[in-house]
C-alpha atoms as a PDB file:
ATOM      1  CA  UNK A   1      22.916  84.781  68.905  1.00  0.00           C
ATOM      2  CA  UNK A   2      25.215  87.265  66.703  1.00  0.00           C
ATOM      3  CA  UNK A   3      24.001  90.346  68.449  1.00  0.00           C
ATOM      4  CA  UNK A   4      24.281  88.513  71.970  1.00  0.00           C
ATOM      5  CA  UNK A   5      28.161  88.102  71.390  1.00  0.00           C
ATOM      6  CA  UNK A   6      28.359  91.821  69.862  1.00  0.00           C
ATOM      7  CA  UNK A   7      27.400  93.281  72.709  1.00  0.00           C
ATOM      8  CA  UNK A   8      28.974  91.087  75.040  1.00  0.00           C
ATOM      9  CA  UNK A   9      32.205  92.133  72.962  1.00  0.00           C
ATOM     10  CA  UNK A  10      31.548  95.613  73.277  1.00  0.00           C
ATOM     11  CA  UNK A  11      31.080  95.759  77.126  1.00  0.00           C
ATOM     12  CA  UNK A  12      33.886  93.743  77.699  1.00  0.00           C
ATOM     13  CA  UNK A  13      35.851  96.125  76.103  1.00  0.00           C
ATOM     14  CA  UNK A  14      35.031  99.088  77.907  1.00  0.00           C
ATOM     15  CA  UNK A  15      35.387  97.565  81.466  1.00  0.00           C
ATOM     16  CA  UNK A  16      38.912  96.894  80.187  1.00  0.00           C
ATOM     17  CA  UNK A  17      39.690 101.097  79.480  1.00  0.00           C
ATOM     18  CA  UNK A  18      37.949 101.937  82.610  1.00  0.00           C
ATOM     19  CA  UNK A  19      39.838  99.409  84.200  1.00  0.00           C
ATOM     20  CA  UNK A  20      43.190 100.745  82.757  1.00  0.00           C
ATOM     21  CA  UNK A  21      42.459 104.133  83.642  1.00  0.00           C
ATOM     22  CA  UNK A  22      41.876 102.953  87.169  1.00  0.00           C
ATOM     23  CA  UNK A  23      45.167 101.258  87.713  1.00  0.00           C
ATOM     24  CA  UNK A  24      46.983 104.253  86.680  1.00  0.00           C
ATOM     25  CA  UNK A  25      45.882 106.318  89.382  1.00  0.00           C
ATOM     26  CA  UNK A  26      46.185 106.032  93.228  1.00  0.00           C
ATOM     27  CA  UNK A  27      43.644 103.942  94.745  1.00  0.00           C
ATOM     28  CA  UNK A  28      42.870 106.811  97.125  1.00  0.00           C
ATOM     29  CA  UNK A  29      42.853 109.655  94.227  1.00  0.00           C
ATOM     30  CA  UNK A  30      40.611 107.777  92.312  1.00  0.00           C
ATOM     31  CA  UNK A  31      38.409 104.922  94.442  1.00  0.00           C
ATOM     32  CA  UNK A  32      34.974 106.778  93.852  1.00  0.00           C
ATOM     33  CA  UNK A  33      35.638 107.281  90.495  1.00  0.00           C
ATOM     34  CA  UNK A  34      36.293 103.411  90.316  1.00  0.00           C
ATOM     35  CA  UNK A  35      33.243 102.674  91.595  1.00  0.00           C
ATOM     36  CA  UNK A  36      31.238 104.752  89.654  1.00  0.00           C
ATOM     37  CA  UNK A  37      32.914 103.219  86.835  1.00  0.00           C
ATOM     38  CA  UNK A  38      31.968 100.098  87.710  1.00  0.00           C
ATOM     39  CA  UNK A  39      28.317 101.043  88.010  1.00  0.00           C
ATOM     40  CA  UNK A  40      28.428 102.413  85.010  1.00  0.00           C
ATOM     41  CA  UNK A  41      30.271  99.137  84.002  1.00  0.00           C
ATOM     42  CA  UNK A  42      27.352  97.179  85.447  1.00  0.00           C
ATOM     43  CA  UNK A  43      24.555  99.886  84.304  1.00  0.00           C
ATOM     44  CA  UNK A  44      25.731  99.481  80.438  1.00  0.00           C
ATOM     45  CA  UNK A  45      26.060  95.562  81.161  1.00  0.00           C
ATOM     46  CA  UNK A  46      22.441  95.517  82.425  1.00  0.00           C
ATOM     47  CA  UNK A  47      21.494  98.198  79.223  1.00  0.00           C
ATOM     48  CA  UNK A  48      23.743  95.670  77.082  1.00  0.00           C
ATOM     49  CA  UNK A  49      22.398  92.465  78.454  1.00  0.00           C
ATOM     50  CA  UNK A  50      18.690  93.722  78.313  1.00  0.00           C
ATOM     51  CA  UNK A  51      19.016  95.228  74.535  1.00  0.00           C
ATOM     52  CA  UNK A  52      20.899  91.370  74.097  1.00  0.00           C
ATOM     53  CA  UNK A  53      18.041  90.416  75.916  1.00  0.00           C
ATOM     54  CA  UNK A  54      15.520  92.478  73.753  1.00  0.00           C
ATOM     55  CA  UNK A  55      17.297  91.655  70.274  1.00  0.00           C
ATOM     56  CA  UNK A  56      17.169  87.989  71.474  1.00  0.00           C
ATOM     57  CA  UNK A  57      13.689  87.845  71.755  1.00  0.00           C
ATOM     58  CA  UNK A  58      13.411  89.991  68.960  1.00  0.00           C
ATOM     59  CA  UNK A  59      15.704  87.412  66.991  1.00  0.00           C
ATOM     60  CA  UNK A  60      13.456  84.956  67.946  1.00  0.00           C
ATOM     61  CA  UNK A  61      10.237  86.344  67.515  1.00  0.00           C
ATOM     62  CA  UNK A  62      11.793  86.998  63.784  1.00  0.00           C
ATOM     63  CA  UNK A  63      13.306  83.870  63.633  1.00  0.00           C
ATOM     64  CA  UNK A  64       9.923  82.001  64.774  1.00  0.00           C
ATOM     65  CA  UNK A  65       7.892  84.237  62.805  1.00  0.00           C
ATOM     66  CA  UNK A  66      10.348  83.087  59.785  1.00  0.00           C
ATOM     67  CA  UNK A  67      10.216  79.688  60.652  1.00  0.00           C
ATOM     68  CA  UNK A  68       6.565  79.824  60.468  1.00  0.00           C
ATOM     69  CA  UNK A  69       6.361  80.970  57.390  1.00  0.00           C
ATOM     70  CA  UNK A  70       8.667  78.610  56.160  1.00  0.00           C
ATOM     71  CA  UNK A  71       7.047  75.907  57.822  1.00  0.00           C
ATOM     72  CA  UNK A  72       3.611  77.069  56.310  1.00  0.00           C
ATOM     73  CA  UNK A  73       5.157  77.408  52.869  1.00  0.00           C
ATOM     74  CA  UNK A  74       6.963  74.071  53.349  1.00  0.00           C
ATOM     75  CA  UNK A  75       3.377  72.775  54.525  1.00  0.00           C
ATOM     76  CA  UNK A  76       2.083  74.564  51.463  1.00  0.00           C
ATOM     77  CA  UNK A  77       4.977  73.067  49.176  1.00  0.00           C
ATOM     78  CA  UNK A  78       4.447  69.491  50.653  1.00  0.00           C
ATOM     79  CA  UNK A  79       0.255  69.658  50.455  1.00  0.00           C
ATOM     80  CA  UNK A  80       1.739  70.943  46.669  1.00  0.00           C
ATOM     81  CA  UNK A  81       3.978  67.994  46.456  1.00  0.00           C
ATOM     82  CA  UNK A  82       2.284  65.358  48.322  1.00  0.00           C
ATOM     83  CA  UNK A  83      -0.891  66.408  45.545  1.00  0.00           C
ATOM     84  CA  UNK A  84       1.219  66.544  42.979  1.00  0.00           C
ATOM     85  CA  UNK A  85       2.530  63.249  44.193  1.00  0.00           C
ATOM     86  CA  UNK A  86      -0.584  61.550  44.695  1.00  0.00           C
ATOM     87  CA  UNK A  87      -1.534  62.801  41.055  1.00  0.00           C
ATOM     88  CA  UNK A  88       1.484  61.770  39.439  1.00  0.00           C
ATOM     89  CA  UNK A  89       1.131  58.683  41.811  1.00  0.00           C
ATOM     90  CA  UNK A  90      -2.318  58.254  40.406  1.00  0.00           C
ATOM     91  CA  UNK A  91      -0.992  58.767  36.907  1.00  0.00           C
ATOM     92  CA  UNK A  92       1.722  56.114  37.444  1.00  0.00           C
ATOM     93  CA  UNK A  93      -1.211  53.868  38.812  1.00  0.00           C
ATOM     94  CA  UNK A  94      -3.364  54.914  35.667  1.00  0.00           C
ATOM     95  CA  UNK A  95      -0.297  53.715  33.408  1.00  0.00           C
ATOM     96  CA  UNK A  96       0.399  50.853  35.514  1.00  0.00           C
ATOM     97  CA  UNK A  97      -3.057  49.956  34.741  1.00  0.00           C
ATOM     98  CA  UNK A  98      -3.001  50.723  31.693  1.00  0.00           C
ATOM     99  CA  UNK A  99       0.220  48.791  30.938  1.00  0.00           C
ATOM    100  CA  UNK A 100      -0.874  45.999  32.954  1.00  0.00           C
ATOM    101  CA  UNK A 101      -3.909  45.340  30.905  1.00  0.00           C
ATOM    102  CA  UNK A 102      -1.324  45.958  27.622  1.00  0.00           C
ATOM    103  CA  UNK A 103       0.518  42.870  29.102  1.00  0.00           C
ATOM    104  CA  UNK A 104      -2.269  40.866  29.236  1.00  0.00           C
ATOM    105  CA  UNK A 105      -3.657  41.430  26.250  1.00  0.00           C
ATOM    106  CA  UNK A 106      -0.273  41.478  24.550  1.00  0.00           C
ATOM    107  CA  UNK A 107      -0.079  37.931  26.476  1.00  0.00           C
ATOM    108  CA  UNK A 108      -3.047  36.567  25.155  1.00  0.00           C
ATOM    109  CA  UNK A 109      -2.411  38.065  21.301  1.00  0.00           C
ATOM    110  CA  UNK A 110       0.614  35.814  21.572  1.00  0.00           C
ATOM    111  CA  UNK A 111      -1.096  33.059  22.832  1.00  0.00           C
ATOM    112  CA  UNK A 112      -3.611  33.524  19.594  1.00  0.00           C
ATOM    113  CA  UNK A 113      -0.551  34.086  17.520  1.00  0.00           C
ATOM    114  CA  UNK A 114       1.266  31.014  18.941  1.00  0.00           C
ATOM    115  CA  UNK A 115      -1.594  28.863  18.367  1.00  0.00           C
ATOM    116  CA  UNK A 116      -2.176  30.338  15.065  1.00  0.00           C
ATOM    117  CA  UNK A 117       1.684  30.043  14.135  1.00  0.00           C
ATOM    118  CA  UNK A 118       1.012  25.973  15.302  1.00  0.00           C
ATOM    119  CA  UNK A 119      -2.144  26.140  13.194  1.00  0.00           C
ATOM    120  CA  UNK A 120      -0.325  27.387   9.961  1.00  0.00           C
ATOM    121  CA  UNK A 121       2.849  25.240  10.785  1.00  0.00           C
ATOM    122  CA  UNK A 122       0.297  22.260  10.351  1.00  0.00           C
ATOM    123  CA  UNK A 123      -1.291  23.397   7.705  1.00  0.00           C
ATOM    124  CA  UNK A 124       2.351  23.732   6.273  1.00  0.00           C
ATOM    125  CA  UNK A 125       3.444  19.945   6.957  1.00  0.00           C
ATOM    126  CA  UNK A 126      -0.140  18.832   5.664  1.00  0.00           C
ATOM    127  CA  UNK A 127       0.139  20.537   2.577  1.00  0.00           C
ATOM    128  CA  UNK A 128       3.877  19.468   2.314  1.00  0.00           C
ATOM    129  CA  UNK A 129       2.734  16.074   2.676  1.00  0.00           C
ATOM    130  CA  UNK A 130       0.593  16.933  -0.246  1.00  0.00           C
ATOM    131  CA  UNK A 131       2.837  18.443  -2.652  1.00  0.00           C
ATOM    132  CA  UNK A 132       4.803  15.387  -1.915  1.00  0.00           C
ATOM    133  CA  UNK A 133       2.039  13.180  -2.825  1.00  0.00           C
ATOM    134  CA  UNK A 134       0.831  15.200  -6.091  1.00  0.00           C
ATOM    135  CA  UNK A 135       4.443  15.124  -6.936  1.00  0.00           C
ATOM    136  CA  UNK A 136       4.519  11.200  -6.514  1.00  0.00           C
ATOM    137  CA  UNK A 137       1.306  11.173  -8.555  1.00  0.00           C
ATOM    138  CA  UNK A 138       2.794  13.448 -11.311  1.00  0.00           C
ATOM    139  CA  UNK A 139       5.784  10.774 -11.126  1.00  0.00           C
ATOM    140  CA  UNK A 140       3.479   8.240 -11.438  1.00  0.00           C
ATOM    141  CA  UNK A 141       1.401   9.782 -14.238  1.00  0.00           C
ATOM    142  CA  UNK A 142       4.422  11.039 -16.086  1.00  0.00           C
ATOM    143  CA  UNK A 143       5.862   6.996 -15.869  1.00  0.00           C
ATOM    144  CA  UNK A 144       2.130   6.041 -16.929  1.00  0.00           C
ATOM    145  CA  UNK A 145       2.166   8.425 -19.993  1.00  0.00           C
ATOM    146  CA  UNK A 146       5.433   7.063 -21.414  1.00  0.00           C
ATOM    147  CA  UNK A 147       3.922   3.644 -20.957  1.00  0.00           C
ATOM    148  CA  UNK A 148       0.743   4.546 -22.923  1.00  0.00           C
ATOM    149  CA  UNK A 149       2.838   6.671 -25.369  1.00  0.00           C
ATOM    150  CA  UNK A 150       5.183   3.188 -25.987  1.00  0.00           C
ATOM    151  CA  UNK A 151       1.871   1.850 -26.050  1.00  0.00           C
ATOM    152  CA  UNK A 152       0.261   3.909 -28.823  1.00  0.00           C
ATOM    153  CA  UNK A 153       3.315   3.505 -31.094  1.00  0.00           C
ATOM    154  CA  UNK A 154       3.319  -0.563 -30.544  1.00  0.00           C
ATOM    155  CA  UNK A 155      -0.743   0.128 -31.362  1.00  0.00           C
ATOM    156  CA  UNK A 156       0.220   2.357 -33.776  1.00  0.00           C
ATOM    157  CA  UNK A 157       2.392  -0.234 -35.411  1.00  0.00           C
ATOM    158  CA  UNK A 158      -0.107  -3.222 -35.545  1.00  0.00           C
ATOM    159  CA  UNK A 159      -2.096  -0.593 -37.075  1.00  0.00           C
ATOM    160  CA  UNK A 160      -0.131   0.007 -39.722  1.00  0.00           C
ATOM    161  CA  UNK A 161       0.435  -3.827 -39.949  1.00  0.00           C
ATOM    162  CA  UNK A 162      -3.183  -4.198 -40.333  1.00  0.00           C
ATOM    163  CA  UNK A 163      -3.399  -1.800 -42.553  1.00  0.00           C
ATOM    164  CA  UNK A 164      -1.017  -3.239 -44.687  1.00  0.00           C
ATOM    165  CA  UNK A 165      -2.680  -6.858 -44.166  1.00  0.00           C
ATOM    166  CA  UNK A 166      -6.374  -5.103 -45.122  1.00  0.00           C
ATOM    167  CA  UNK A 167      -4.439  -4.304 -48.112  1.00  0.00           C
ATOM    168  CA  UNK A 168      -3.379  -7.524 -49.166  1.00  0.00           C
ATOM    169  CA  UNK A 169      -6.517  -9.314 -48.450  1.00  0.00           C
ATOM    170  CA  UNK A 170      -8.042  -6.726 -50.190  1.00  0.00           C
ATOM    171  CA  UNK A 171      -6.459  -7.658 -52.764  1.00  0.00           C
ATOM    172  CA  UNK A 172      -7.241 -11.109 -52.623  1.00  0.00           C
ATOM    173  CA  UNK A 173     -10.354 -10.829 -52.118  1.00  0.00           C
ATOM    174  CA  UNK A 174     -10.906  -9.155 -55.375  1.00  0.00           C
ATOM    175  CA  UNK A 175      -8.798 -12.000 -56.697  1.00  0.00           C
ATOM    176  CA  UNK A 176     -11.215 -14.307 -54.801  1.00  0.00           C
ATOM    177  CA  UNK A 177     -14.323 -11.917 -56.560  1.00  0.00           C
ATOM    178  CA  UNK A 178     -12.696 -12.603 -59.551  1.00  0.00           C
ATOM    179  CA  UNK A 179     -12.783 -16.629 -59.532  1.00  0.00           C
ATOM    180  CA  UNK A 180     -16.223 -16.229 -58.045  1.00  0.00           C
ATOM    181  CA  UNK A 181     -17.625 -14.276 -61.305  1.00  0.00           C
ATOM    182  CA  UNK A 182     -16.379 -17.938 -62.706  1.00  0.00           C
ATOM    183  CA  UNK A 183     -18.325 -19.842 -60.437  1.00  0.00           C
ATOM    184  CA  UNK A 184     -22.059 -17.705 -60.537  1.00  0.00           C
ATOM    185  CA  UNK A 185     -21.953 -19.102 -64.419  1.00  0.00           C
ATOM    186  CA  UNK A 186     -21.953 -22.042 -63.344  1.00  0.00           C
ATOM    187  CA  UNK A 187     -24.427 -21.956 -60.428  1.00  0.00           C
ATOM    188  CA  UNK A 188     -27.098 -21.586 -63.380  1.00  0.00           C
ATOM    189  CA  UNK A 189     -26.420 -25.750 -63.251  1.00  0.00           C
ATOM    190  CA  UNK A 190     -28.145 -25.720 -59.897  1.00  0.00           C
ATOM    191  CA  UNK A 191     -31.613 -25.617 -61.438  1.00  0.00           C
ATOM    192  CA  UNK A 192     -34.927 -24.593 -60.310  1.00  0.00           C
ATOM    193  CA  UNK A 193     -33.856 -25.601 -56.383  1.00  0.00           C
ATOM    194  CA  UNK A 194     -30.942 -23.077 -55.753  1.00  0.00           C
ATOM    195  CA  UNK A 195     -28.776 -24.027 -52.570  1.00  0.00           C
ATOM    196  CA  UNK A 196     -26.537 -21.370 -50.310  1.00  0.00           C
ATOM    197  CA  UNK A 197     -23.365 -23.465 -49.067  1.00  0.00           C
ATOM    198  CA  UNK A 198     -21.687 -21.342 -46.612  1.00  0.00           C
ATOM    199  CA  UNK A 199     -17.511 -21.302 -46.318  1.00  0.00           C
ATOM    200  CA  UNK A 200     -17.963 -20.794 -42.725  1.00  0.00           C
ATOM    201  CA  UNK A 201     -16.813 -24.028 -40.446  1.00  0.00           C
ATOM    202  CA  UNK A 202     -19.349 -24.308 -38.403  1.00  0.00           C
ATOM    203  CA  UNK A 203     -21.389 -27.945 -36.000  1.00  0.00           C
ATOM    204  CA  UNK A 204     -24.256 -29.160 -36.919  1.00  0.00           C
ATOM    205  CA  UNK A 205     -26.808 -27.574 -34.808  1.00  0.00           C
ATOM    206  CA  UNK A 206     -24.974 -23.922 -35.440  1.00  0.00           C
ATOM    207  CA  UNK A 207     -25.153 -24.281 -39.114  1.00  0.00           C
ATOM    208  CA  UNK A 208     -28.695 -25.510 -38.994  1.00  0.00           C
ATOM    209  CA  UNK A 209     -29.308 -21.950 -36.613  1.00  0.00           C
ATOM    210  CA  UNK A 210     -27.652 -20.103 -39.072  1.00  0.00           C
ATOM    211  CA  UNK A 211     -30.124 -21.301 -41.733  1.00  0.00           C
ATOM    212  CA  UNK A 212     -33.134 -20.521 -39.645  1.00  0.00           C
ATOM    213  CA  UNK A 213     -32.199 -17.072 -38.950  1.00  0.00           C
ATOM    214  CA  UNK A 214     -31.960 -16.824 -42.681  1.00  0.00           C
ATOM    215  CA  UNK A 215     -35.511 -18.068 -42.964  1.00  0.00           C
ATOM    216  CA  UNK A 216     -33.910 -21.622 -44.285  1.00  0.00           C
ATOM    217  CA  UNK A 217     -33.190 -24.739 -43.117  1.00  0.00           C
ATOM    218  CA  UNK A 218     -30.298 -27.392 -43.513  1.00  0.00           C
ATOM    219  CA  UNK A 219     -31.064 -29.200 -47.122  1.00  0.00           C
ATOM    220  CA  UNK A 220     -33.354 -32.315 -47.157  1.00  0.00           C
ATOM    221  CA  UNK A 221     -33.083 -34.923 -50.186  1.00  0.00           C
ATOM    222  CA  UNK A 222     -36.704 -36.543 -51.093  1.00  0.00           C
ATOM    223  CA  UNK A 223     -35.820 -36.804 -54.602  1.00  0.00           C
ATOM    224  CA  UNK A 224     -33.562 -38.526 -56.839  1.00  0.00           C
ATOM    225  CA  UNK A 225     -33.781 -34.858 -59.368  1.00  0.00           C
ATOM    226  CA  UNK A 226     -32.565 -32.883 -55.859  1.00  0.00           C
ATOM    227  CA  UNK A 227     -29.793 -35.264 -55.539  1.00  0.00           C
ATOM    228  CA  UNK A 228     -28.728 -34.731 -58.869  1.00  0.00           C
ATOM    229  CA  UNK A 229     -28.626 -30.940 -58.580  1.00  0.00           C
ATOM    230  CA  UNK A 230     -26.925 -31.185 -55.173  1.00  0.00           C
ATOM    231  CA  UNK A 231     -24.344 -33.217 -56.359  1.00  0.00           C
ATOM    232  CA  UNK A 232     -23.924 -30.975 -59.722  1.00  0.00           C
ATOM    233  CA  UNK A 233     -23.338 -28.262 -57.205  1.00  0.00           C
ATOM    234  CA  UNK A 234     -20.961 -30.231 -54.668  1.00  0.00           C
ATOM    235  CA  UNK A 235     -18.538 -31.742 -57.720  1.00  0.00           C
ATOM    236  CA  UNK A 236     -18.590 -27.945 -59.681  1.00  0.00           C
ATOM    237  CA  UNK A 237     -17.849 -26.218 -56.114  1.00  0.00           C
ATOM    238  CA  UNK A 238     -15.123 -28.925 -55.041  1.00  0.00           C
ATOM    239  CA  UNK A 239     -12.982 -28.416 -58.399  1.00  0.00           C
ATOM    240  CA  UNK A 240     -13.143 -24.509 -57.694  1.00  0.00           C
ATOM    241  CA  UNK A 241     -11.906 -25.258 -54.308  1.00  0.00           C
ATOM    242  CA  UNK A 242     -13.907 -23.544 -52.810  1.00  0.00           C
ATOM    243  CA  UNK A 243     -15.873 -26.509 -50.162  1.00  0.00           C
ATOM    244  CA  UNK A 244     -16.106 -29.884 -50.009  1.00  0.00           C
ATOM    245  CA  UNK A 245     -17.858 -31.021 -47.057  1.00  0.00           C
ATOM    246  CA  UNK A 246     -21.208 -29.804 -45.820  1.00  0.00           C
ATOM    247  CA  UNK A 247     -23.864 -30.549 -43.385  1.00  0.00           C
ATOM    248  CA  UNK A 248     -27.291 -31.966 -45.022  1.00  0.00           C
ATOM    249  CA  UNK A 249     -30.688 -31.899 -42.692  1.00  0.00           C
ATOM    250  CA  UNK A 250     -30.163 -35.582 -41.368  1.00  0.00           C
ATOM    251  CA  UNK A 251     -29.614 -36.480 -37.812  1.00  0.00           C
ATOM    252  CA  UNK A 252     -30.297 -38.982 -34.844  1.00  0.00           C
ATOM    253  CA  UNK A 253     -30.293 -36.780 -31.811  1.00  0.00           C
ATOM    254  CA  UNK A 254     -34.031 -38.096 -30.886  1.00  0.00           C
ATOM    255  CA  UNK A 255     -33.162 -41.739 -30.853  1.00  0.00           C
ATOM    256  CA  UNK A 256     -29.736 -43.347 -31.019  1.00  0.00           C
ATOM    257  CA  UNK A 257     -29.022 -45.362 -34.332  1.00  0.00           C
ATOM    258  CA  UNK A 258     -32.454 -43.743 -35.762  1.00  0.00           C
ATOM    259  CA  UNK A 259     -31.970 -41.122 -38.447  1.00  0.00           C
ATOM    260  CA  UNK A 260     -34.083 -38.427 -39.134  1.00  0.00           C
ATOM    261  CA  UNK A 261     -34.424 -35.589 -41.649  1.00  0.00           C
ATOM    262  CA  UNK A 262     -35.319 -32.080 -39.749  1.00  0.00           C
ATOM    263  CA  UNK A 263     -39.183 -33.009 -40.964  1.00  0.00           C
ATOM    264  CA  UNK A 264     -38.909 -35.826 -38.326  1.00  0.00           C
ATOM    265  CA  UNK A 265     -39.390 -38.488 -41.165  1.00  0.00           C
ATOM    266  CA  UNK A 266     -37.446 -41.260 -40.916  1.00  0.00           C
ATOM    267  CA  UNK A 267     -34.574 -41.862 -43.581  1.00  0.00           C
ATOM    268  CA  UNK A 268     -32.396 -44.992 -42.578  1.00  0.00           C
ATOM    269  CA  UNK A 269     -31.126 -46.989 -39.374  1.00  0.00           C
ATOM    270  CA  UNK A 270     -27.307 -46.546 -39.299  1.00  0.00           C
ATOM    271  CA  UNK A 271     -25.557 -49.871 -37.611  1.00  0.00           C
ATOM    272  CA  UNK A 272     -21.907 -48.481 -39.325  1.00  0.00           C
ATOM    273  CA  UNK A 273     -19.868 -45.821 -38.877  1.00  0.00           C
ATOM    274  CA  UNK A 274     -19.777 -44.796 -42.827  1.00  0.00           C
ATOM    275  CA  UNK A 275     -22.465 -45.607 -44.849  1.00  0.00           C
ATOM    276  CA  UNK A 276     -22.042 -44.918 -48.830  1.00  0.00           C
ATOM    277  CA  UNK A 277     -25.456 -43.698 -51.100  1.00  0.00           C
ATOM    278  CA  UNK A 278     -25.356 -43.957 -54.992  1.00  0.00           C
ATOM    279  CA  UNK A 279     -26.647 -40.730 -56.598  1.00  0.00           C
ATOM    280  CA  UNK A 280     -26.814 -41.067 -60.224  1.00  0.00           C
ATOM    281  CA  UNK A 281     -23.401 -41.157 -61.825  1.00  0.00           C
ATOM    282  CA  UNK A 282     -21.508 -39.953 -58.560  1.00  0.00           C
ATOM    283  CA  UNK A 283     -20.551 -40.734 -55.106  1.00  0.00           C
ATOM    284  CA  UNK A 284     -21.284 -39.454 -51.774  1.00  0.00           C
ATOM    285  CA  UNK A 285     -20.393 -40.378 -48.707  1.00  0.00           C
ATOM    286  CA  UNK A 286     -22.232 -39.467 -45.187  1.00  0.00           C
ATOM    287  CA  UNK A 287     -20.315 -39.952 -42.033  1.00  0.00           C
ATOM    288  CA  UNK A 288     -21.902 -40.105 -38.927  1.00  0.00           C
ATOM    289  CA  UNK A 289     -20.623 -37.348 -36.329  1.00  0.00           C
ATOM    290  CA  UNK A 290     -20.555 -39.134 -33.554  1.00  0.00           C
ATOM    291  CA  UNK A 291     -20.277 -36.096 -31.028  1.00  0.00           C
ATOM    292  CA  UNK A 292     -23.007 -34.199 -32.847  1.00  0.00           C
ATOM    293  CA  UNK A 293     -25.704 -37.152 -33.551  1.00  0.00           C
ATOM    294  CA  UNK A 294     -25.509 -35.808 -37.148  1.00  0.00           C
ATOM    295  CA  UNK A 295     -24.293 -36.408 -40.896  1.00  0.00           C
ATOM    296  CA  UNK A 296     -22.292 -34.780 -43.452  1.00  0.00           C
ATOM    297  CA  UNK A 297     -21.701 -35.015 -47.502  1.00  0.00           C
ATOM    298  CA  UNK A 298     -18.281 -35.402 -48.647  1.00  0.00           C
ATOM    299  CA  UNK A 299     -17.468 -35.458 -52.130  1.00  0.00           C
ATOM    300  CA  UNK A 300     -15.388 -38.231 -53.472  1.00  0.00           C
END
């Protein structure tokens, strides 16, 4: 289109001188020359308008031959970019993929990390509730040892009380030993038929189980020279102080009012409540137990 309008420019320009040298002649003087100018006019506008004509196509030719090639190497750049697209769009959908399964496996670790931050925040209260438990049982324990520690000093105490008691009847005891060693001379007054009184308190049928498990038996007068010696013993042990009263091997647990030495021989019917025996020179007397069925001695 430039080259169209140069030449167009050009012609135009020359009809004009032609034209001004025309118009300064006569018409008559110069008429053929006009016309000749004018086909010369028209001969270089036909040249002009055909070169126009041939750069046009020429232009074209160029400019479609240019186009072309920019239209292949903007095919070429967009098969370029539309790969290059497509791979970076494949990329993107590779990362998308990618980042997709990230998500959901960064979704379920915190799913396993909630549930394991529930499971360790129970574990936490449970062994809260603990500590506060051991510490109520350390409480407890701690309360528990001051009360056995006030315990062992009151023990401790009454120990040392006892102590101090063991002491003293220690001591009396060997005081006790002492008046004894008085007594064994005169158990030689006993005779041949020794007796063991006992200074425990004891019923009837205990003391008579005592004796047994000592091989023994509870004492059983047939004879007026036993008598003697058991009295002998009774009078010397009652001004020691030692015993006075003492169960003899008589009883009427069989039959009611029927006496009975522990040979099953019978001694005398009792119709009293006290019944008094002469021995020699001194005086017993046998009282009937009435919740035992039994008799003692007591020295008078």
């Amino acid at each position: 289109m430039e080259l169209v309008n140069v030449y167009e420019s050009d012609n135009h320009e020359t009809c004009s001188k032609y034209n001004k040298m025309g118009l300064n002649r006569d018409g008559d003087t110069y008429a053929n020359k006009d016309r000749k100018l004018r086909n010369k006019c028209v001969v270089l506008s036909t040249v002009c308008f055909s070169l126009m004509c041939i750069f046009l196509v020429a232009a074209i030719v160029v400019l479609h031959i240019k186009l072309t090639a920019e239209r292949e190497v903007q095919a070429t750049h967009m098969l370029q970019s539309s790969s290059r697209d497509q791979k970076e769009k494949d990329l993107l959908q590779n990362s998308f993929s990618s980042l997709s399964q990230k998500k959901l496996e960064l979704e379920t670790r915190v799913k396993d990390l909630t549930a394991e931050k529930d499971q360790l925040q129970s574990n936490f209260s449970s062994l809260s509730q603990k500590k506060l438990e051991l510490e109520t049982k350390v409480n407890d324990l701690t309360a528990e040892k001051s009360q056995l520690q006030r315990d062992f000093n009151s023990l401790n105490e009454k120990k040392l009380e006892l102590e101090r008691r063991v002491t003293s009847l220690s001591e009396e005891l060997k005081k006790e030993a002492s008046k004894r060693g008085h007594f064994i001379k005169y158990m030689l007054l006993c005779g041949s038929g020794w007796f063991f009184v006992s200074t425990e308190l004891k019923s009837w049928s205990d003391s008579r189980q005592y004796c047994r498990d000592h091989g023994a038996d509870l004492i059983i007068i047939k004879s007026e020279e036993k008598q003697v010696s058991l009295c002998e013993c009774l009078l010397m042990n009652e001004r020691n102080h030692t015993y006075s009263l003492v169960w003899i091997g008589l009883s009427d647990s069989e039959n009611e009012g029927i006496m009975k030495w522990n040979t099953h021989v019978c001694a005398v019917a009792l119709n009293t409540e006290i019944i008094t025996v002469s021995m020699t020179s001194h005086l017993l007397s046998l009282y009937k137990a009435a919740e035992h069925q039994c008799l003692w001695l007591i020295i008078e």
